[in-house]
C-alpha atoms as a PDB file:
ATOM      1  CA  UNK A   1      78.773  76.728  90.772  1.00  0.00           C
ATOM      2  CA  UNK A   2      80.343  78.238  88.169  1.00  0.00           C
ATOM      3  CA  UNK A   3      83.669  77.854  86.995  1.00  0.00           C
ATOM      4  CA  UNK A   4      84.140  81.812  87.412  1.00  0.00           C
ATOM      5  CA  UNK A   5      83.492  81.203  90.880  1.00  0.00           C
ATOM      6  CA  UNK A   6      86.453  79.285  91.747  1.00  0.00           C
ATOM      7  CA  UNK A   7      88.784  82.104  90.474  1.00  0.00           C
ATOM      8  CA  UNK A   8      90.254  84.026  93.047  1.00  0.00           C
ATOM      9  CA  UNK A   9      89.074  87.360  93.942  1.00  0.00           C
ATOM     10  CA  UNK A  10      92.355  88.970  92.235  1.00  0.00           C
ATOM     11  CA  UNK A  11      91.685  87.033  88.950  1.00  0.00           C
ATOM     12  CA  UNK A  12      88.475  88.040  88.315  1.00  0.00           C
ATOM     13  CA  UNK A  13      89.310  91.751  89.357  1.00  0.00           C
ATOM     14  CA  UNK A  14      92.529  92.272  86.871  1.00  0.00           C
ATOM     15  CA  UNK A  15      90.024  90.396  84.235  1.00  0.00           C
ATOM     16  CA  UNK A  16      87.111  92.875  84.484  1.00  0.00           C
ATOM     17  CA  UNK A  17      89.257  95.589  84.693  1.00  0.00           C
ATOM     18  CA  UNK A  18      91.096  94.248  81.581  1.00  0.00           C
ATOM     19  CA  UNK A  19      88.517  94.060  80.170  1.00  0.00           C
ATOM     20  CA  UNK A  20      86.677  97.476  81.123  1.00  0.00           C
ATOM     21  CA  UNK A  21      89.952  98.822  80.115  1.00  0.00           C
ATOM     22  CA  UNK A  22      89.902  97.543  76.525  1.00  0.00           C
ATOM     23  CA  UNK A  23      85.727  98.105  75.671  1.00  0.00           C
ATOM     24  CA  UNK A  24      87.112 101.609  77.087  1.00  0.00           C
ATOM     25  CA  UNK A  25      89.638 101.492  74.254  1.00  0.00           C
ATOM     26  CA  UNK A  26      87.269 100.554  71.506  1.00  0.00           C
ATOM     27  CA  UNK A  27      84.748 103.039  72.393  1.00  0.00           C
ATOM     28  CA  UNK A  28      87.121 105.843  72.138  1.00  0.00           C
ATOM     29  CA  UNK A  29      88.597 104.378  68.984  1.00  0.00           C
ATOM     30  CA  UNK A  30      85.095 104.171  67.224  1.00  0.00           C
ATOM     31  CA  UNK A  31      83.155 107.154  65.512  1.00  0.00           C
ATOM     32  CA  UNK A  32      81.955 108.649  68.746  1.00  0.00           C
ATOM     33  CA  UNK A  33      78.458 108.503  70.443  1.00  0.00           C
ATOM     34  CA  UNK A  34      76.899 112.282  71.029  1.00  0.00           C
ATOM     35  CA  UNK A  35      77.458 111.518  74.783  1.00  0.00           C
ATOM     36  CA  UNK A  36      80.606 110.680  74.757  1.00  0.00           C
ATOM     37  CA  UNK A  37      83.351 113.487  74.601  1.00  0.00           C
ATOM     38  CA  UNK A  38      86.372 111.841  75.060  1.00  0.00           C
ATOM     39  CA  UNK A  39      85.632 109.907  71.451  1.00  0.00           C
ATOM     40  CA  UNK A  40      84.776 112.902  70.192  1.00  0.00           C
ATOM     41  CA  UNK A  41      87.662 114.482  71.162  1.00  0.00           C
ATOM     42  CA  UNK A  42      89.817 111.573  70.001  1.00  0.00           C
ATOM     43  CA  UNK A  43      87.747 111.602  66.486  1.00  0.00           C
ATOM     44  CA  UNK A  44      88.657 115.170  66.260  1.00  0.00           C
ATOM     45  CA  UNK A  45      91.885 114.481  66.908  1.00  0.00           C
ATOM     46  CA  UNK A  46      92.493 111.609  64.776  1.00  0.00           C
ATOM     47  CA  UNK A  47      90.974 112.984  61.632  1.00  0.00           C
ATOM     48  CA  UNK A  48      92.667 116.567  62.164  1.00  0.00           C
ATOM     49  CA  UNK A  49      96.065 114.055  62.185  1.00  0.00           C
ATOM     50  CA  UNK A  50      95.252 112.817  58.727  1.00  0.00           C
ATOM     51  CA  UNK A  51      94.294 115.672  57.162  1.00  0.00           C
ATOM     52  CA  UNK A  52      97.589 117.502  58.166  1.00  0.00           C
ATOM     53  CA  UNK A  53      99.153 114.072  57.169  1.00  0.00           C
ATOM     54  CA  UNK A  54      97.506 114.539  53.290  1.00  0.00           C
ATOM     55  CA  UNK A  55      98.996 118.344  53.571  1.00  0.00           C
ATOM     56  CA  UNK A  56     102.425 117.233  54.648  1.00  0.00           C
ATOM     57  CA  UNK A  57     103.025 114.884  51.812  1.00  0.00           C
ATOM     58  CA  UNK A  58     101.360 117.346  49.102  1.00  0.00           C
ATOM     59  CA  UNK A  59     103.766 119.974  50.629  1.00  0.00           C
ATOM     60  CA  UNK A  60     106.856 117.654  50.406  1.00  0.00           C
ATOM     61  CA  UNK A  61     106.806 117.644  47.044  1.00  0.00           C
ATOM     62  CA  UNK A  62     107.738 120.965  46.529  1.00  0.00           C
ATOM     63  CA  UNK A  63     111.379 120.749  46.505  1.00  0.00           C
ATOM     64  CA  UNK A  64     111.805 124.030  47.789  1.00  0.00           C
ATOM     65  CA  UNK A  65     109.492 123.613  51.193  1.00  0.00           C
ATOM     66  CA  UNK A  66     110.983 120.251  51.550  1.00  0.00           C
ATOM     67  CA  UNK A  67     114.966 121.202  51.705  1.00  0.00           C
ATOM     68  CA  UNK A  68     114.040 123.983  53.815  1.00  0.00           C
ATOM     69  CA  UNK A  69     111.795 122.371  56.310  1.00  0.00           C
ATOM     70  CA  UNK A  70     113.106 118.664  56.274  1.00  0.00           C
ATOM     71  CA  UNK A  71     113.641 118.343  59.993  1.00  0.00           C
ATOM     72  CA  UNK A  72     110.070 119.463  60.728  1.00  0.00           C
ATOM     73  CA  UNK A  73     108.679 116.860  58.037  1.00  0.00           C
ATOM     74  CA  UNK A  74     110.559 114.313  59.458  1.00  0.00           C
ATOM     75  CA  UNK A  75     110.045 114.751  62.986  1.00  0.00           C
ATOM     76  CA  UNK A  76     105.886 115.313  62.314  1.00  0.00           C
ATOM     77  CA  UNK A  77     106.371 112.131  60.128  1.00  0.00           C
ATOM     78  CA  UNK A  78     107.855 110.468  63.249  1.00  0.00           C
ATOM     79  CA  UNK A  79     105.117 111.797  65.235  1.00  0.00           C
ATOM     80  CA  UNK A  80     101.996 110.779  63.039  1.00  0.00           C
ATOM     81  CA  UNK A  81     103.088 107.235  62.548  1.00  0.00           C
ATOM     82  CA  UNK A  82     104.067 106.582  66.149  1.00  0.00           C
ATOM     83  CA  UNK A  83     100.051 107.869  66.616  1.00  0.00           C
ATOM     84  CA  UNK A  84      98.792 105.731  63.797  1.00  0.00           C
ATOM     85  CA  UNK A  85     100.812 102.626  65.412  1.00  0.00           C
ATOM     86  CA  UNK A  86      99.376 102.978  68.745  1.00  0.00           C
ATOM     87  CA  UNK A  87      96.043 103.482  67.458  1.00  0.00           C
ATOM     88  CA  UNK A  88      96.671 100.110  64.729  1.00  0.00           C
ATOM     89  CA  UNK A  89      97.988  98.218  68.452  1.00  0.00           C
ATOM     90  CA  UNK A  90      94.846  99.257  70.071  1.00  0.00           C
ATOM     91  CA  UNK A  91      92.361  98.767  67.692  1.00  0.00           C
ATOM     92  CA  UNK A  92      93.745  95.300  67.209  1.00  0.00           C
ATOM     93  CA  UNK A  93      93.708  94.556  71.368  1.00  0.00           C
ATOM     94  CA  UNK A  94      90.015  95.975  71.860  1.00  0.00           C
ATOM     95  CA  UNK A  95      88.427  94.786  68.736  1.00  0.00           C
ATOM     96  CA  UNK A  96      87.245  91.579  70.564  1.00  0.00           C
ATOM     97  CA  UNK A  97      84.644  93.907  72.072  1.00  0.00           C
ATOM     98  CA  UNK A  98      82.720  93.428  68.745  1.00  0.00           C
ATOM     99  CA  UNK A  99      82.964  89.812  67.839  1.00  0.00           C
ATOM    100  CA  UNK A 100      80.952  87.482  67.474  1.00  0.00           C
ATOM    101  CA  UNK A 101      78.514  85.417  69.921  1.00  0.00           C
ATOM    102  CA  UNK A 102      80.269  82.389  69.736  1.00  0.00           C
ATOM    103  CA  UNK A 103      83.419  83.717  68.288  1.00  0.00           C
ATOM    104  CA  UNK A 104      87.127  83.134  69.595  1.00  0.00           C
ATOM    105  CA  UNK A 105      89.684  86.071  70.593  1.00  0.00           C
ATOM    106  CA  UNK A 106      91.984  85.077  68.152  1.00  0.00           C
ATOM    107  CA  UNK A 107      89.810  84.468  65.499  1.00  0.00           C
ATOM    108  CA  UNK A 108      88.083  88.408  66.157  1.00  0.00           C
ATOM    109  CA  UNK A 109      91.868  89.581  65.397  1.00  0.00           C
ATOM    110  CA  UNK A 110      92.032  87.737  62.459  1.00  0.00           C
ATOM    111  CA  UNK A 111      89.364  88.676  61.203  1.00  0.00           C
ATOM    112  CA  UNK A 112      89.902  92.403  62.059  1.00  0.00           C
ATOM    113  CA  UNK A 113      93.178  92.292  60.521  1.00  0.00           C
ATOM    114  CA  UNK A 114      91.904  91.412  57.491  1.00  0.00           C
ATOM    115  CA  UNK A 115      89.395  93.962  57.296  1.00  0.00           C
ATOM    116  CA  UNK A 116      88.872  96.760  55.153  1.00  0.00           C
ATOM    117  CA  UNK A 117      89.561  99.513  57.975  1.00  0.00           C
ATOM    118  CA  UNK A 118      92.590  97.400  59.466  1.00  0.00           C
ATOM    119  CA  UNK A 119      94.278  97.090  55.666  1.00  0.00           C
ATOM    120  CA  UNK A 120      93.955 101.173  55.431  1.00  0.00           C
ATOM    121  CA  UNK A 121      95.628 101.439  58.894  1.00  0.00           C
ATOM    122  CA  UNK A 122      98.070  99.305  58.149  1.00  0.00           C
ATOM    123  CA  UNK A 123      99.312 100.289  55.324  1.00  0.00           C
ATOM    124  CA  UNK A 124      98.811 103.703  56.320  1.00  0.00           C
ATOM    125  CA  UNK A 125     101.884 103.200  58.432  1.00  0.00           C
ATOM    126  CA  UNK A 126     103.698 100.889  56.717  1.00  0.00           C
ATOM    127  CA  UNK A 127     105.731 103.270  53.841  1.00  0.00           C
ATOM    128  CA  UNK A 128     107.392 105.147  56.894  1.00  0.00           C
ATOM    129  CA  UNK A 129     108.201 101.782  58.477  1.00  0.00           C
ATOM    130  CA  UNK A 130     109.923 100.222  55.340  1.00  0.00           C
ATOM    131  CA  UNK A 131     112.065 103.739  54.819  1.00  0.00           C
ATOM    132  CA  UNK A 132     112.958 102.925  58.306  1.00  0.00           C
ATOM    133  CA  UNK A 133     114.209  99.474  58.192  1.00  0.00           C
ATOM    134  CA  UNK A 134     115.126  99.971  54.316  1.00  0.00           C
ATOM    135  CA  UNK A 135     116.973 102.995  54.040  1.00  0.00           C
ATOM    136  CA  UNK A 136     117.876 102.300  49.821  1.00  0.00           C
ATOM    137  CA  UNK A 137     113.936 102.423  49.135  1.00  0.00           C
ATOM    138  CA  UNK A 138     113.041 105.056  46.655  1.00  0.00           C
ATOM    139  CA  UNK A 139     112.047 107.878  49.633  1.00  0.00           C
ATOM    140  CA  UNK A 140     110.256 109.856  46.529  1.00  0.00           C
ATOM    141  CA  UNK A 141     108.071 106.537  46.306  1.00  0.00           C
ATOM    142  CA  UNK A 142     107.506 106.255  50.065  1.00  0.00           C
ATOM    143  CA  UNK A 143     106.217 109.757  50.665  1.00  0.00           C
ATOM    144  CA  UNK A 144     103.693 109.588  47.751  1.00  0.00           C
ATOM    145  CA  UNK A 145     102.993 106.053  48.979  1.00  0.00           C
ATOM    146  CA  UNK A 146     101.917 107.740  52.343  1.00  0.00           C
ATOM    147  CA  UNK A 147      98.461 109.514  50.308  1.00  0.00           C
ATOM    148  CA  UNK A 148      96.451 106.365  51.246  1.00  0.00           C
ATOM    149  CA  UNK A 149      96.109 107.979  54.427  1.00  0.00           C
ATOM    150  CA  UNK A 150      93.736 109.849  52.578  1.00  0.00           C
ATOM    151  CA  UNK A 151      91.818 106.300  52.689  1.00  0.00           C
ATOM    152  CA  UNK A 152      91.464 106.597  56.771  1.00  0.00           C
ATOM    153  CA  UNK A 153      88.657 109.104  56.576  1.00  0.00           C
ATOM    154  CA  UNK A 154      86.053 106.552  55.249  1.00  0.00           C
ATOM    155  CA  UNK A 155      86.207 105.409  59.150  1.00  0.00           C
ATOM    156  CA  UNK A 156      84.636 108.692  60.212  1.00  0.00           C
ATOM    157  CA  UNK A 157      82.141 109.083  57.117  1.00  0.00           C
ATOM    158  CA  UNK A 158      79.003 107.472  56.991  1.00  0.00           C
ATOM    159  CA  UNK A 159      78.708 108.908  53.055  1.00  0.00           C
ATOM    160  CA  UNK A 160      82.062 106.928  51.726  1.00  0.00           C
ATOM    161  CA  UNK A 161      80.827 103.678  54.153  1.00  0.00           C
ATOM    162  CA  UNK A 162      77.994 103.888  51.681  1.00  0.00           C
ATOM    163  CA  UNK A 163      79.669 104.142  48.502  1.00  0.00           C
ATOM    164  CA  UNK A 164      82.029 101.162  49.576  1.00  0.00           C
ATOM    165  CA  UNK A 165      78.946  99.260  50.454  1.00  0.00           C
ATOM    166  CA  UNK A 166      77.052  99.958  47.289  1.00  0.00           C
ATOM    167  CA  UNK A 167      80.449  99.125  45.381  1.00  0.00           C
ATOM    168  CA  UNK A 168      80.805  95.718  46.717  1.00  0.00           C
ATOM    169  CA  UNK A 169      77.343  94.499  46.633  1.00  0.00           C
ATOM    170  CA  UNK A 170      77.439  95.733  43.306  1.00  0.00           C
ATOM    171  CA  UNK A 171      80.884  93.849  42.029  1.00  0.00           C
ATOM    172  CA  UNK A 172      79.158  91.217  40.059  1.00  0.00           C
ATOM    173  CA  UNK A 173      77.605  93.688  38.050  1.00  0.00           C
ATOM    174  CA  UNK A 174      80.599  96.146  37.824  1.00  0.00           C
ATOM    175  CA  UNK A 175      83.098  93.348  36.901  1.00  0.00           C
ATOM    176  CA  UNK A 176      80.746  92.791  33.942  1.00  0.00           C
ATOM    177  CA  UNK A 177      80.372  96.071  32.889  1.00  0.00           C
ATOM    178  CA  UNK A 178      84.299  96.953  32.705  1.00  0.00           C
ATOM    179  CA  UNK A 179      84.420  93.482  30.962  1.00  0.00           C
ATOM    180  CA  UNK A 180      82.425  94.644  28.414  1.00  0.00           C
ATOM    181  CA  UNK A 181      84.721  98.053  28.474  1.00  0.00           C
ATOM    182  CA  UNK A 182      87.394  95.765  28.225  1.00  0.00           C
ATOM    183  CA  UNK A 183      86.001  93.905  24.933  1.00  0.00           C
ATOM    184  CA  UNK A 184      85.182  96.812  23.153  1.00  0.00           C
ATOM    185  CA  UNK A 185      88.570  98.525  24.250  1.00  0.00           C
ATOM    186  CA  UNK A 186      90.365  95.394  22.395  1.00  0.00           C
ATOM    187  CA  UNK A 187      87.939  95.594  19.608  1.00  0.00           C
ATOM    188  CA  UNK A 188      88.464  99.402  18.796  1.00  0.00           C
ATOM    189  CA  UNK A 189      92.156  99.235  19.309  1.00  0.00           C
ATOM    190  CA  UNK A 190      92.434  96.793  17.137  1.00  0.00           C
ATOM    191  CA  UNK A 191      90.285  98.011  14.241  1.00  0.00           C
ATOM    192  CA  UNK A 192      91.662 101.711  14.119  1.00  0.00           C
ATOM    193  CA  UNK A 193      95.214  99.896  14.042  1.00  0.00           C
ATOM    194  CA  UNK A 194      94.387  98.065  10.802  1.00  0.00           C
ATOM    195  CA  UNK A 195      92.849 101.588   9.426  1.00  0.00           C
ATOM    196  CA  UNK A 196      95.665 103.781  10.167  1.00  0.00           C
ATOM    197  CA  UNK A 197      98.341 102.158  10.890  1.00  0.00           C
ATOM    198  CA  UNK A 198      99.958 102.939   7.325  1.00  0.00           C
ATOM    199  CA  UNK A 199      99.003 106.413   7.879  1.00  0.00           C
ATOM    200  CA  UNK A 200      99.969 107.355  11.061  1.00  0.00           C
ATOM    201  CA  UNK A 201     102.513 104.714  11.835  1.00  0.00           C
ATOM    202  CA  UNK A 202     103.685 107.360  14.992  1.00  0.00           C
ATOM    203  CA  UNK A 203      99.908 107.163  16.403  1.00  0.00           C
ATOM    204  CA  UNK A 204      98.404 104.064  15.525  1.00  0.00           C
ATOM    205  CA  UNK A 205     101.713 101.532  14.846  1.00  0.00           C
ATOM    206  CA  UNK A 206     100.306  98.864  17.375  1.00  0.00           C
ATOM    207  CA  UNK A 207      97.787  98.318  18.849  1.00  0.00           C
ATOM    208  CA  UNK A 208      98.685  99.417  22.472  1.00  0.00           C
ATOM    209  CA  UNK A 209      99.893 102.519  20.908  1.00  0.00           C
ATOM    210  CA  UNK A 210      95.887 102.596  19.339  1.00  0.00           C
ATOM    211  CA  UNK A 211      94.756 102.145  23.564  1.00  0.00           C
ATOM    212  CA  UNK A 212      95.318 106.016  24.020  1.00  0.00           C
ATOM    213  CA  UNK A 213      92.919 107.007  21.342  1.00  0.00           C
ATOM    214  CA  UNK A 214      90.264 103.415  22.268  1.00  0.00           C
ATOM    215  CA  UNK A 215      90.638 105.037  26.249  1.00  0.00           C
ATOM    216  CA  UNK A 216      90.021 108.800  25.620  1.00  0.00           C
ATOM    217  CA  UNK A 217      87.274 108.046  22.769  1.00  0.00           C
ATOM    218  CA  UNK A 218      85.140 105.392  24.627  1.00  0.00           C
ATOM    219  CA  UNK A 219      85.645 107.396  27.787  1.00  0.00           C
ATOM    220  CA  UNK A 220      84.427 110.787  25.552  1.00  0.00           C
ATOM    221  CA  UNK A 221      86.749 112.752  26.957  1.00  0.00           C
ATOM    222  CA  UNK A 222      88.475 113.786  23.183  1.00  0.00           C
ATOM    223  CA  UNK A 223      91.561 114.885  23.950  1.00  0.00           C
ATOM    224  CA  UNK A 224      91.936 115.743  19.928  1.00  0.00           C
ATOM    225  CA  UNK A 225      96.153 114.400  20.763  1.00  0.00           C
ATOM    226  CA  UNK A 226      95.254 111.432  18.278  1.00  0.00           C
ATOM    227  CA  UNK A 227      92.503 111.337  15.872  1.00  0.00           C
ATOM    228  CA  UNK A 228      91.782 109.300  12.644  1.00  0.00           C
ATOM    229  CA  UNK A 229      92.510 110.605   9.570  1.00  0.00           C
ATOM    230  CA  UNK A 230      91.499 107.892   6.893  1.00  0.00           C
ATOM    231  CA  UNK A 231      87.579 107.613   5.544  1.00  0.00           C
ATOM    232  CA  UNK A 232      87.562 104.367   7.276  1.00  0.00           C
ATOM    233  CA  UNK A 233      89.119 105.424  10.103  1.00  0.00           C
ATOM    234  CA  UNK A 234      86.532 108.430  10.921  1.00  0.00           C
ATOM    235  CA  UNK A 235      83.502 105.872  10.271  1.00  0.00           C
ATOM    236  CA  UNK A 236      84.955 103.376  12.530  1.00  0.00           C
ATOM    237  CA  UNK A 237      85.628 106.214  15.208  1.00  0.00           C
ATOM    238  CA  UNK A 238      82.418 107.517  15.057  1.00  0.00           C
ATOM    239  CA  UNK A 239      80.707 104.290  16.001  1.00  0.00           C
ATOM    240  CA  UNK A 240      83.379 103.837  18.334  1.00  0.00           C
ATOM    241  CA  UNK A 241      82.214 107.418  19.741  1.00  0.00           C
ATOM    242  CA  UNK A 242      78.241 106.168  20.139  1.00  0.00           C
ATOM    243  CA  UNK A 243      79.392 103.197  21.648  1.00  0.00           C
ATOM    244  CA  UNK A 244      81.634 104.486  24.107  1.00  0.00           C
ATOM    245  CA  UNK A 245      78.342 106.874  25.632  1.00  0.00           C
ATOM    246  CA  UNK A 246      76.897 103.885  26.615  1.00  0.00           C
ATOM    247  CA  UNK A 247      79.435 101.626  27.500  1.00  0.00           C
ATOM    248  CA  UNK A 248      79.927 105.230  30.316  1.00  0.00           C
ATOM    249  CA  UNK A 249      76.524 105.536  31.492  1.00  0.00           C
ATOM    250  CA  UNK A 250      76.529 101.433  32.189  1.00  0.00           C
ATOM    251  CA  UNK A 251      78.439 101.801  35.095  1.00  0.00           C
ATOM    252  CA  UNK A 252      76.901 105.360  36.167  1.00  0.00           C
ATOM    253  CA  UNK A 253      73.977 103.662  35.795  1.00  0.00           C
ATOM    254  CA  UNK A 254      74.743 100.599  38.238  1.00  0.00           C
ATOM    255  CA  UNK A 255      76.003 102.765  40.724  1.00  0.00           C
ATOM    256  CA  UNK A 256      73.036 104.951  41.204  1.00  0.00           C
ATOM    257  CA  UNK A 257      70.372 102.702  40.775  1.00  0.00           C
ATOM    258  CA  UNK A 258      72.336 100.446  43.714  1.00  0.00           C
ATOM    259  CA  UNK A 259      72.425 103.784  45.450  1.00  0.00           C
ATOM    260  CA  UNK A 260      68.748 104.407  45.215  1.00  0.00           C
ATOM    261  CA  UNK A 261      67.903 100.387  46.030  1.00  0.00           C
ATOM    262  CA  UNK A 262      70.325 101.128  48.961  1.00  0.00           C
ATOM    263  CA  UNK A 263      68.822 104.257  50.663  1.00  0.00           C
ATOM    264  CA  UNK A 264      65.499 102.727  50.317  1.00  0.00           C
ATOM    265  CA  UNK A 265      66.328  99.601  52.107  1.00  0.00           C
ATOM    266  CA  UNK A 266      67.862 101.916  54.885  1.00  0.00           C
ATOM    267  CA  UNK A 267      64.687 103.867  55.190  1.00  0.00           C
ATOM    268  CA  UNK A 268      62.480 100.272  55.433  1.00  0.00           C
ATOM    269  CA  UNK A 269      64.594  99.375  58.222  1.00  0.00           C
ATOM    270  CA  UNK A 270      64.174 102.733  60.077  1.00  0.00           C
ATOM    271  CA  UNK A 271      60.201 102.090  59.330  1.00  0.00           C
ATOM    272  CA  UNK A 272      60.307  98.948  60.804  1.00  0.00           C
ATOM    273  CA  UNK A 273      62.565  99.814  63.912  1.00  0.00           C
ATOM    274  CA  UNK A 274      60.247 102.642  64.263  1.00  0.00           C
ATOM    275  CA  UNK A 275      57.140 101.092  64.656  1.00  0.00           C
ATOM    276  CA  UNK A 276      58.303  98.234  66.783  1.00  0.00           C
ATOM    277  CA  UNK A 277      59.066 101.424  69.181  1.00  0.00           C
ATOM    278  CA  UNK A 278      55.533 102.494  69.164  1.00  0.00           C
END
């Protein structure tokens, strides 16, 4: 016999039901199956939540909206985060439901915790939390702070779960792209400060002062702000200018070629589950 069997009958009930009770909880806390309406519902919910959420903190920033309306911020404020807790609590208790084979309880929270989703939840609630235990904080700094919210949607969109794949699959090679950025951001600060610095000691008189111009150039957007004035300085910012349209496209580059490399890969597997069905 099993060791299950020597429970008693009241044991193994309250753990089945505990743990009906919590799969029950992860279910409805997961992007919901077509057949299942209460996730739906609580998707629906849950996402409707956050997007009021990102209207309430772009609204609070008119001062005008703000004075007049404060209680009603507040109390919604008091009302979304004691929804994003419970959810955070839940999600924590039922993620064992999707651990691994051989995989402890505690180390499935862990784990959780330190994923991607659990880090947006988390700190999704944690700016009203700190203006609540630490009522000096900046509150102007804690209501902006509340935007990552914004982040919670990637849970409920299978487009931005793709884009946050593709990115980190692709870090290697976007760490060395930006490191070249970085290189040729030093490089073309520095030169155009040794060009015009003694003409335009207000634009170029250091070289993080000569970052603006490096930044807007290599990035082609041109503001026309800052420009060089010199003979030297035009030559130099003209090669500047051709190397800053590639240095761009390197990273647009990455990202759609891992996006292409991606979707096919998805499609293989589809081919593959496919014809194991027939």
């Amino acid at each position: 016999m099993s060791k299950r069997n020597y429970l008693p009958k009241k044991v193994m009930k309250k753990r089945i039901g505990s743990n009906f009770y919590r799969k029950r909880v992860w279910t409805l806390l997961e992007p919901a199956n077509e057949n299942d309406k209460a996730s739906k519902i609580t998707d629906i919910f849950l996402v409707t939540l956050i997007f009021f959420n990102i209207l309430m903190v772009i609204l609070e920033t008119v001062d005008s909206l703000f004075i007049n309306y404060k209680d009603f911020f507040k109390y919604f404020e008091l009302f979304s985060v004691t929804i994003f807790t419970i959810e955070y609590i839940g999600r924590l208790w039922s993620c064992v439901e999707n651990k691994g084979k051989n995989q402890s309880d505690g180390k499935a929270r862990i784990q959780y915790i330190f994923s991607f989703s659990a880090i947006i939840d988390a700190i999704a609630i944690l700016p009203s939390l700190l203006a609540f235990l630490f009522p000096t904080v900046d509150l102007r700094f804690v209501r902006a702070l509340r935007i990552i919210r914004l982040l919670k949607f990637s849970r409920y969109s299978s487009s931005i779960n793709t884009l946050l794949v593709v990115l980190w699959d692709q870090r290697k090679s976007f760490g060395a792209a930006f490191f070249i950025l970085f290189i040729i951001l030093i490089i073309s600060s520095s030169g155009m400060y040794l060009v015009e610095k003694d003409v335009q000691p207000d634009k170029f008189g250091s070289i993080p002062q000569s970052m603006w111009w490096s930044i807007v150039t290599l990035t082609t957007v041109g503001y026309g702000d800052v420009y060089p004035v010199t003979s030297m300085g035009k030559f130099f910012g003209s090669i500047i200018i051709i190397l800053g349209i590639g240095t761009v496209a390197l990273p647009s580059g990455i990202l759609a070629s891992a996006f292409t490399e991606h979707t096919k890969r998805n499609q293989k597997k589809y081919e593959d589950q496919l014809k194991l069905m027939l």
